[in-house]
N, C-alpha and C. Protein backbone atom coordinates (compact mmCIF):
# COMPACT_ATOMS: atom_id res chain seq x y z
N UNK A 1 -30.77 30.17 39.16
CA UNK A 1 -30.51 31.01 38.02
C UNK A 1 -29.07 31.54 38.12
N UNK A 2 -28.28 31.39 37.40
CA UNK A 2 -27.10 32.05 36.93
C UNK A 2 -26.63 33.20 35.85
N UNK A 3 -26.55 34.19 36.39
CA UNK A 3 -26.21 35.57 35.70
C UNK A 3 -24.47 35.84 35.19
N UNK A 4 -24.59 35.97 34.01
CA UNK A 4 -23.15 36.05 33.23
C UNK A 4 -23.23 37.28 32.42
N UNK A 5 -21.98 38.11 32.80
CA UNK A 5 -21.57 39.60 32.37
C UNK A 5 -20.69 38.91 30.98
N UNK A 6 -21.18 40.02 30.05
CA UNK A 6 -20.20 39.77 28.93
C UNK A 6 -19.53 40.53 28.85
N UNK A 7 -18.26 40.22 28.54
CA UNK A 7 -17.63 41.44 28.34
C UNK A 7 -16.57 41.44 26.69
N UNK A 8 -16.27 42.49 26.49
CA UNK A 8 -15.89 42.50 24.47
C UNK A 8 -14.05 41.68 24.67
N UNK A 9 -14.42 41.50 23.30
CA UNK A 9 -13.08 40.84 23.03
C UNK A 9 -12.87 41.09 21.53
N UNK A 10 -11.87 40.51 21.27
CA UNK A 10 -10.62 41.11 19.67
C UNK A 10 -11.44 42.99 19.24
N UNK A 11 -11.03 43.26 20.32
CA UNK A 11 -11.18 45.06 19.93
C UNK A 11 -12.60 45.38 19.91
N UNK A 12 -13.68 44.71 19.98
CA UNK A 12 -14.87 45.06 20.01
C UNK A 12 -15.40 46.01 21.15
N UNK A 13 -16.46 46.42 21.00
CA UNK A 13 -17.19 47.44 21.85
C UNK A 13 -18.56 46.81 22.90
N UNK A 14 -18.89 45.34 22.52
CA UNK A 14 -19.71 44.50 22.70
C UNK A 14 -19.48 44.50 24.31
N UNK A 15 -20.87 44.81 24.91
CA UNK A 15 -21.04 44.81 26.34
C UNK A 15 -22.74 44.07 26.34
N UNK A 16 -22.82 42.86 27.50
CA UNK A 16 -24.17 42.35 27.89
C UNK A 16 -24.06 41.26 28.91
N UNK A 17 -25.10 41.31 28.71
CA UNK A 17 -24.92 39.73 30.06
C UNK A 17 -25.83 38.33 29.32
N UNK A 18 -26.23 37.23 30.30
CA UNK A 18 -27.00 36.75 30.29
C UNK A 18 -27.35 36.35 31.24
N UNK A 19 -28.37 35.59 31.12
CA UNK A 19 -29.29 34.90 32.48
C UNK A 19 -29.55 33.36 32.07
N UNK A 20 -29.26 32.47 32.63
CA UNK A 20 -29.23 31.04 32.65
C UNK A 20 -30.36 30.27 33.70
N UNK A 21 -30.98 29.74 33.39
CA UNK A 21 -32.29 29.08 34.56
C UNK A 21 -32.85 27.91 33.77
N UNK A 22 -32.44 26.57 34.86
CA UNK A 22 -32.92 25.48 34.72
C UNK A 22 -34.48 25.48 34.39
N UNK A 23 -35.13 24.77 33.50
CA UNK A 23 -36.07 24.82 33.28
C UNK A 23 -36.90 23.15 33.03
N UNK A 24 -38.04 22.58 32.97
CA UNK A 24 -38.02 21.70 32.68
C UNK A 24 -37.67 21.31 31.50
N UNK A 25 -36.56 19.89 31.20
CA UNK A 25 -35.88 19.32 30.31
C UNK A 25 -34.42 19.81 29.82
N UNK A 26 -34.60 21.04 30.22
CA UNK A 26 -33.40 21.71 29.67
C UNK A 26 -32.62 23.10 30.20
N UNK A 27 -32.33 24.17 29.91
CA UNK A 27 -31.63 25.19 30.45
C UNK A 27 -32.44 26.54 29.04
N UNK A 28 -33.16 27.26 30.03
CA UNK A 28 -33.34 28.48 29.48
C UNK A 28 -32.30 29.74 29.16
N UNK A 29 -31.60 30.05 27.97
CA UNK A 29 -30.70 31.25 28.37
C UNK A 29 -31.30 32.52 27.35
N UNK A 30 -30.90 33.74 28.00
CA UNK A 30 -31.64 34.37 27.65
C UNK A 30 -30.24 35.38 27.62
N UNK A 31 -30.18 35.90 26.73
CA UNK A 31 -28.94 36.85 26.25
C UNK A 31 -29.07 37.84 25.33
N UNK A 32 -28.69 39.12 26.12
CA UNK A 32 -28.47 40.48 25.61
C UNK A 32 -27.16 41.50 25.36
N UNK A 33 -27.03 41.76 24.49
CA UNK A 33 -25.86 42.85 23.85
C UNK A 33 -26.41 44.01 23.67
N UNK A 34 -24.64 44.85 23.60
CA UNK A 34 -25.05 46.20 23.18
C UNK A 34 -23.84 47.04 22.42
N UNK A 35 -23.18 47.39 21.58
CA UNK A 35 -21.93 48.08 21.22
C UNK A 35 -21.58 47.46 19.92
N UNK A 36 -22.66 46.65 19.13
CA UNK A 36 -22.40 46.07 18.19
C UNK A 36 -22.52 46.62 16.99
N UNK A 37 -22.01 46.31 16.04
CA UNK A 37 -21.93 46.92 14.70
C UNK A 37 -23.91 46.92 14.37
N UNK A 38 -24.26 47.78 13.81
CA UNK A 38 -25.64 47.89 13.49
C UNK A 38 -25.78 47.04 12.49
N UNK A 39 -27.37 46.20 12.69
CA UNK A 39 -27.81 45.13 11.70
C UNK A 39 -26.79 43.98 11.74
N UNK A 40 -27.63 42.47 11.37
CA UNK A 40 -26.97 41.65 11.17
C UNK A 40 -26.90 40.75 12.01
N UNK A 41 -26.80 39.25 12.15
CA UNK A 41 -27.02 38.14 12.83
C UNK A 41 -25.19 37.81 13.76
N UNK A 42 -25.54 37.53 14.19
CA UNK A 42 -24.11 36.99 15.11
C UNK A 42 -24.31 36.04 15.94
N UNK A 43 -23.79 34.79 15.79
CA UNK A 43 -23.91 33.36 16.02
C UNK A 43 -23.22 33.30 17.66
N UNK A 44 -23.69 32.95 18.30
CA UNK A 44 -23.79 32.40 19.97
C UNK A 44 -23.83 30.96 19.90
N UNK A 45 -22.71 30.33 21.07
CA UNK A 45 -22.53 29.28 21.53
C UNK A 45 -21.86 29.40 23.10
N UNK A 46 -22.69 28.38 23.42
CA UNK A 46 -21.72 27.76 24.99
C UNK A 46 -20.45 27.15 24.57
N UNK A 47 -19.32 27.49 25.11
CA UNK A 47 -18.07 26.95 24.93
C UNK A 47 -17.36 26.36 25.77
N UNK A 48 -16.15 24.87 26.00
CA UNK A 48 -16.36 24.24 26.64
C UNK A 48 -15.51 24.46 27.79
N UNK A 49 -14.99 25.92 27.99
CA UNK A 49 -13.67 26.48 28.83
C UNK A 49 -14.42 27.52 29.76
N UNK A 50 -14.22 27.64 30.81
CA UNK A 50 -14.76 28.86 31.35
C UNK A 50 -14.28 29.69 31.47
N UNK A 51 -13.30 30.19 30.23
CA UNK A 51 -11.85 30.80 30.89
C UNK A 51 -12.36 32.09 29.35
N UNK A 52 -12.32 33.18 29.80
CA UNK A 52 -12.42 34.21 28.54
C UNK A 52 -11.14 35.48 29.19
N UNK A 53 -9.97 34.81 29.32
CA UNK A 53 -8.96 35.49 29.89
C UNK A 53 -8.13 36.11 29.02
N UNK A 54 -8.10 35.35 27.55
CA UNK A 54 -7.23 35.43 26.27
C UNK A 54 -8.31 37.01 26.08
N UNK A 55 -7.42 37.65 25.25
CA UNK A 55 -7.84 38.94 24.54
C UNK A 55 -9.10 38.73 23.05
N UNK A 56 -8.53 37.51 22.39
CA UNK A 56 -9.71 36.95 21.39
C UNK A 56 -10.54 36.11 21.46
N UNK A 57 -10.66 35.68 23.06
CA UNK A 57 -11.36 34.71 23.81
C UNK A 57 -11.21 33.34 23.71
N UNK A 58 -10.37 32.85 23.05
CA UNK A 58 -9.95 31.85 22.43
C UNK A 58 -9.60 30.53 23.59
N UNK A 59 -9.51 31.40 24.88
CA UNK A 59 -9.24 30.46 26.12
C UNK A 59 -10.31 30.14 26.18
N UNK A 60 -11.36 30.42 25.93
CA UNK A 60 -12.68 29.15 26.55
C UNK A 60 -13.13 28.34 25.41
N UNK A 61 -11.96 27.68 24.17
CA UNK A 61 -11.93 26.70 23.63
C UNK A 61 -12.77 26.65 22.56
N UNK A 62 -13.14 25.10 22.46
CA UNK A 62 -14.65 25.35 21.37
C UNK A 62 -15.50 24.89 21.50
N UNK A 63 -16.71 25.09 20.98
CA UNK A 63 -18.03 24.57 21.32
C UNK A 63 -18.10 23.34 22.61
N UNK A 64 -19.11 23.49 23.40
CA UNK A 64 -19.41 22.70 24.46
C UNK A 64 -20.08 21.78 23.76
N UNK A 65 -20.01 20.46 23.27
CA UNK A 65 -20.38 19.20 22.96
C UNK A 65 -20.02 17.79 23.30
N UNK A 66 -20.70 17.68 24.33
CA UNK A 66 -20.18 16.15 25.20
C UNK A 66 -20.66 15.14 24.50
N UNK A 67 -21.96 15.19 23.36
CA UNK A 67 -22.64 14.16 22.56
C UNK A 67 -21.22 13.79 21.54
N UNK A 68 -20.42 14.79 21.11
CA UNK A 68 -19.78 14.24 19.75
C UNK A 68 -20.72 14.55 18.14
N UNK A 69 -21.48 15.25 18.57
CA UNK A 69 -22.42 15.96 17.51
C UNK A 69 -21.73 16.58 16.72
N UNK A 70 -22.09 16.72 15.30
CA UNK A 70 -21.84 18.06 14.36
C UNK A 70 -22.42 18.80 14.61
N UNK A 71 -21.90 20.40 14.46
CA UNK A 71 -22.18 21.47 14.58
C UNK A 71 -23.65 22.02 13.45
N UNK A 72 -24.64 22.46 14.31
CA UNK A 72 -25.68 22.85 13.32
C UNK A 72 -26.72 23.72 14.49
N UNK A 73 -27.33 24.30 13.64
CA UNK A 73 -28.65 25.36 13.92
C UNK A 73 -29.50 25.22 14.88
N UNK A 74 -30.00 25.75 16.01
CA UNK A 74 -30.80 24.90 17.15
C UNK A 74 -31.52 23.81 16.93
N UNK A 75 -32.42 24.08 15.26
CA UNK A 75 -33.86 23.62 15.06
C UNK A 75 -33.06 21.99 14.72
N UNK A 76 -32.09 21.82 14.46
CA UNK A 76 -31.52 20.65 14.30
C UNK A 76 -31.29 19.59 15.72
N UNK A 77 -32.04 18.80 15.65
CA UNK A 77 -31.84 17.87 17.10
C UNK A 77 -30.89 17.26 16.98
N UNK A 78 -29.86 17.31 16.66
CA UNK A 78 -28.47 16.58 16.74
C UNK A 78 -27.65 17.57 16.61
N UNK A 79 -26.76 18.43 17.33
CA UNK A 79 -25.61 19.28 17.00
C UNK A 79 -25.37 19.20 18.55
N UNK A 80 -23.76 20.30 18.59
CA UNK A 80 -23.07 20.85 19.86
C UNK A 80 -24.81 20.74 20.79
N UNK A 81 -24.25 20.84 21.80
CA UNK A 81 -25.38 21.64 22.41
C UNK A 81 -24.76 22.75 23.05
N UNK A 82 -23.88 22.83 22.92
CA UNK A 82 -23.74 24.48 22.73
C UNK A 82 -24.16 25.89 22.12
N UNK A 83 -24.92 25.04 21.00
CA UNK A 83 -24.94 25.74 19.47
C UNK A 83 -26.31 26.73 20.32
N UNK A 84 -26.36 27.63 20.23
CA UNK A 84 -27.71 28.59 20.57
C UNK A 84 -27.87 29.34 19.69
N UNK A 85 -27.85 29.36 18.29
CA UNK A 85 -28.36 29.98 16.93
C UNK A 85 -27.51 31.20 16.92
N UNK A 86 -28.92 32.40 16.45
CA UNK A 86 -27.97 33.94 16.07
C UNK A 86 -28.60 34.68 16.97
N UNK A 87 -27.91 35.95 17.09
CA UNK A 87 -28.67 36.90 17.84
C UNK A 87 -28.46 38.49 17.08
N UNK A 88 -29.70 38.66 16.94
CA UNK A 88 -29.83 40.03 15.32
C UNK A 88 -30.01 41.05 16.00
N UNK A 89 -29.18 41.69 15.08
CA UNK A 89 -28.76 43.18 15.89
C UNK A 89 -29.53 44.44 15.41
N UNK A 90 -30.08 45.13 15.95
CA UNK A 90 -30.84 46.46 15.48
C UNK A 90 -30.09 47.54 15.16
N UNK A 91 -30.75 48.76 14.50
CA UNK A 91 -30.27 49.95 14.21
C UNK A 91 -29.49 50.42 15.44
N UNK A 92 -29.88 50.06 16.64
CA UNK A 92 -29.20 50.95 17.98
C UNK A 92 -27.73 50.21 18.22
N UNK A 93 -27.76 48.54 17.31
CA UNK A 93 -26.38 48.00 18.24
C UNK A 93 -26.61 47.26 19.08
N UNK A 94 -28.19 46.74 19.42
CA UNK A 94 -28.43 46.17 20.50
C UNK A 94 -29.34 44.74 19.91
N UNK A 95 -29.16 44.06 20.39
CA UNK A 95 -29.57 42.34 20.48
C UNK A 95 -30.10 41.61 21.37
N UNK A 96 -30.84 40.51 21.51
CA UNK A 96 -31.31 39.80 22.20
C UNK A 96 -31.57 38.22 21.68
N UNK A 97 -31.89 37.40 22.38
CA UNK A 97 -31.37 35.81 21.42
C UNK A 97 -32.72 35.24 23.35
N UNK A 98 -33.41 34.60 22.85
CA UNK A 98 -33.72 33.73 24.15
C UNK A 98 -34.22 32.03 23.44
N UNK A 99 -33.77 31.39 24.35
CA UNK A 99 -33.63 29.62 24.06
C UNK A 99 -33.79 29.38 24.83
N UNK A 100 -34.19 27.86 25.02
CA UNK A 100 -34.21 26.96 25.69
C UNK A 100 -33.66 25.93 25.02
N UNK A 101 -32.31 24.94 25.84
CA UNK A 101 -31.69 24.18 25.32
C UNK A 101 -31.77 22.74 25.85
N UNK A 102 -32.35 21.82 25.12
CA UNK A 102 -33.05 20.91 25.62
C UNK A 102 -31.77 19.84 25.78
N UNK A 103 -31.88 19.03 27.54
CA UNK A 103 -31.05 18.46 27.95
C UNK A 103 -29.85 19.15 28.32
N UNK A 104 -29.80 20.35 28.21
CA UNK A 104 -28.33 21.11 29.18
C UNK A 104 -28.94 21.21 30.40
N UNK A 105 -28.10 21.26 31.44
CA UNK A 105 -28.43 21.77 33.14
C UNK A 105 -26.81 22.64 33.53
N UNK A 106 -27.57 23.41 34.99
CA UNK A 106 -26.55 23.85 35.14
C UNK A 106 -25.66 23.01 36.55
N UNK A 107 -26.02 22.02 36.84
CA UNK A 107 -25.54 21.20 37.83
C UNK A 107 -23.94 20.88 37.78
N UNK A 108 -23.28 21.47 38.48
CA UNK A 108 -22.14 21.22 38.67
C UNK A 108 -21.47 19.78 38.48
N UNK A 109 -20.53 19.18 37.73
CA UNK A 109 -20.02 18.10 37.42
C UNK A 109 -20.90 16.95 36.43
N UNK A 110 -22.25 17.56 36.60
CA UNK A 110 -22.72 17.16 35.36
C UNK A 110 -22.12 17.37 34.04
N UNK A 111 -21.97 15.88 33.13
CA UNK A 111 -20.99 16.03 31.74
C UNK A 111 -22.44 16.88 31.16
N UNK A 112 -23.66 17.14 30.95
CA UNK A 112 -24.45 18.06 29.78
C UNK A 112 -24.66 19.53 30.88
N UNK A 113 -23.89 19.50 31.80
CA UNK A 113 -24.00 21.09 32.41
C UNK A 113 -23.14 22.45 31.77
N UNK A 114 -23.61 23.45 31.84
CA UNK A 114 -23.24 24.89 31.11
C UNK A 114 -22.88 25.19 32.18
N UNK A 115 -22.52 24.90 33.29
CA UNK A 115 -21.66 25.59 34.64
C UNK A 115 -20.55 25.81 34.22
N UNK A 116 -19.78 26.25 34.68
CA UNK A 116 -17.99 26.25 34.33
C UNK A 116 -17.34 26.42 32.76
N UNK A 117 -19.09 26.87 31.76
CA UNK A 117 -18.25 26.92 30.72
C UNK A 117 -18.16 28.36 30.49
N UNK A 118 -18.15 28.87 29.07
CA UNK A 118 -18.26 30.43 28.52
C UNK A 118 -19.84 30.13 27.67
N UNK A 119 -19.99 32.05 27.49
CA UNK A 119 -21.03 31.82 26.63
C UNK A 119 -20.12 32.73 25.27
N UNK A 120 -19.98 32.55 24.27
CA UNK A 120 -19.39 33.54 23.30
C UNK A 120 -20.49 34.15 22.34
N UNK A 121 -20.14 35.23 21.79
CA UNK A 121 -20.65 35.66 20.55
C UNK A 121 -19.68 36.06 19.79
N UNK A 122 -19.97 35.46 18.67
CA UNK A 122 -19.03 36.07 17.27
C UNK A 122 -19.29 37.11 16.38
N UNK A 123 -18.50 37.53 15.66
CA UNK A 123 -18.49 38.65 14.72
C UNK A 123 -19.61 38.40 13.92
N UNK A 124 -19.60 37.33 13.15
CA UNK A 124 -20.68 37.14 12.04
C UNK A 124 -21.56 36.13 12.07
N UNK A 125 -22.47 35.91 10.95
CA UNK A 125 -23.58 35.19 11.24
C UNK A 125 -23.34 33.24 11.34
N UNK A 126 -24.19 32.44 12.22
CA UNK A 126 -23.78 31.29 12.31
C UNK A 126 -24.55 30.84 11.55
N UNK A 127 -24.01 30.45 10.10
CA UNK A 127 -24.62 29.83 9.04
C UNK A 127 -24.97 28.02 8.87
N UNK A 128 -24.55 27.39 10.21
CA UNK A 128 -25.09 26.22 10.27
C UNK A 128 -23.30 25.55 9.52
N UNK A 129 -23.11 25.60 9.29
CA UNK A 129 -21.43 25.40 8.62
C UNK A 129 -21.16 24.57 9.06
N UNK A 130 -20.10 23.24 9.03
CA UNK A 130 -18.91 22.59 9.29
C UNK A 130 -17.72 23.43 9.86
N UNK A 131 -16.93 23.14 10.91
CA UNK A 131 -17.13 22.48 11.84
C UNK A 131 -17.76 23.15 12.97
N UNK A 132 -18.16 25.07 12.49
CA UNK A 132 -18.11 25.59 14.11
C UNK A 132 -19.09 27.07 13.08
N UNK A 133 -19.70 26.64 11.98
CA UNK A 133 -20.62 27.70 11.94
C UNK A 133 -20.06 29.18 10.73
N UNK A 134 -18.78 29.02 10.62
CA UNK A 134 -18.43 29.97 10.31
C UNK A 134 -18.62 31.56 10.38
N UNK A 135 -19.10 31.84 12.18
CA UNK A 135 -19.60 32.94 12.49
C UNK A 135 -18.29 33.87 13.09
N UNK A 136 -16.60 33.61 12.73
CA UNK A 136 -15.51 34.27 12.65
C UNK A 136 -15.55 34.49 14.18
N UNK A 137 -14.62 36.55 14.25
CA UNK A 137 -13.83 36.31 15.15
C UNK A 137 -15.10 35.89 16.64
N UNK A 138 -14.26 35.97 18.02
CA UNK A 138 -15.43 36.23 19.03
C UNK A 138 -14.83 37.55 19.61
N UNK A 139 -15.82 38.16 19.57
CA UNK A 139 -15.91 39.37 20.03
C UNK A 139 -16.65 39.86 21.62
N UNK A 140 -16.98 38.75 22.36
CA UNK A 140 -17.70 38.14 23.21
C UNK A 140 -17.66 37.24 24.26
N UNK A 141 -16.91 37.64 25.93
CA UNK A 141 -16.86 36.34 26.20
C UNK A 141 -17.86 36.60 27.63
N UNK A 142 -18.79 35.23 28.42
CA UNK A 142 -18.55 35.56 29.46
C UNK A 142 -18.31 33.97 29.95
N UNK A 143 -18.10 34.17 31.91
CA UNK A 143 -18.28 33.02 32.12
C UNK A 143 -19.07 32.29 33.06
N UNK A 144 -19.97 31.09 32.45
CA UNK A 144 -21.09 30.65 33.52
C UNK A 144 -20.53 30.22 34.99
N UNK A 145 -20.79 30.72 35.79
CA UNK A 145 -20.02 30.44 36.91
C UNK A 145 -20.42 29.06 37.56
N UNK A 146 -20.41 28.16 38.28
CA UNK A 146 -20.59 27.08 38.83
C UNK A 146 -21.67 27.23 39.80
């Protein structure tokens, strides 16, 4: 199991972690926030940089997709596999999102592993969009460690 601190980015207040654990077929992640604007969906992806060093997080690149997939909604069996839907925010500011992402691992040098990448969350909701969801800035970075 691999534990990832989030921490805020482009001026946000957004603080959480997640928890990552191989599971059969795929990679369970389970991710929580807190400092977020009240109400409202905000689109999560694995990204393919492990680097959330930039101030708008922009160093850990874009979506993690080794298939060459278009970008779309979990329930869609062909996208990123990065793509991990939305995660809806309550009256308090606080969120939670849990998946299982079928065919990711976290095995080091594996091309479908979430090791070494980021996990982001964005400002707004991931509407399934061309090319990356249109869920704006990231406000969100952490990184899966190896």
């Amino acid at each position: 199991m691999l534990q990832v601190k989030i921490e805020p980015k482009s001026n946000s207040k957004l603080s959480g972690n997640a928890m990552l654990m191989e599971v059969e077929g795929g990679v369970k992640v389970t991710l929580s926030v807190e400092g977020v604007t009240p109400g409202g969906d905000h689109g999560a992806h694995v990204h393919e940089k492990g680097d959330c060093s930039s101030p708008d997080g922009k160093s850990a690149g874009g979506h993690f997709n080794p298939a060459g997939n278009e970008h779309a909604l979990p329930a869609t069996a062909k996208r990123h596999l990065g793509d991990l839907g939305n995660l809806t925010i309550g009256k308090d500011g606080k969120g939670s999102l849990e998946i299982t992402i079928p065919g990711a691992n976290l095995k080091a040098g594996d091309p479908n592993s979430f090791a070494g990448k980021a996990i982001i969350v964005h400002a707004k909701k991931d509407d399934g969009g061309q090319p990356t969801g249109n869920s704006g800035d990231r406000i969100g970075c952490g990184v899966i460690g190896a």
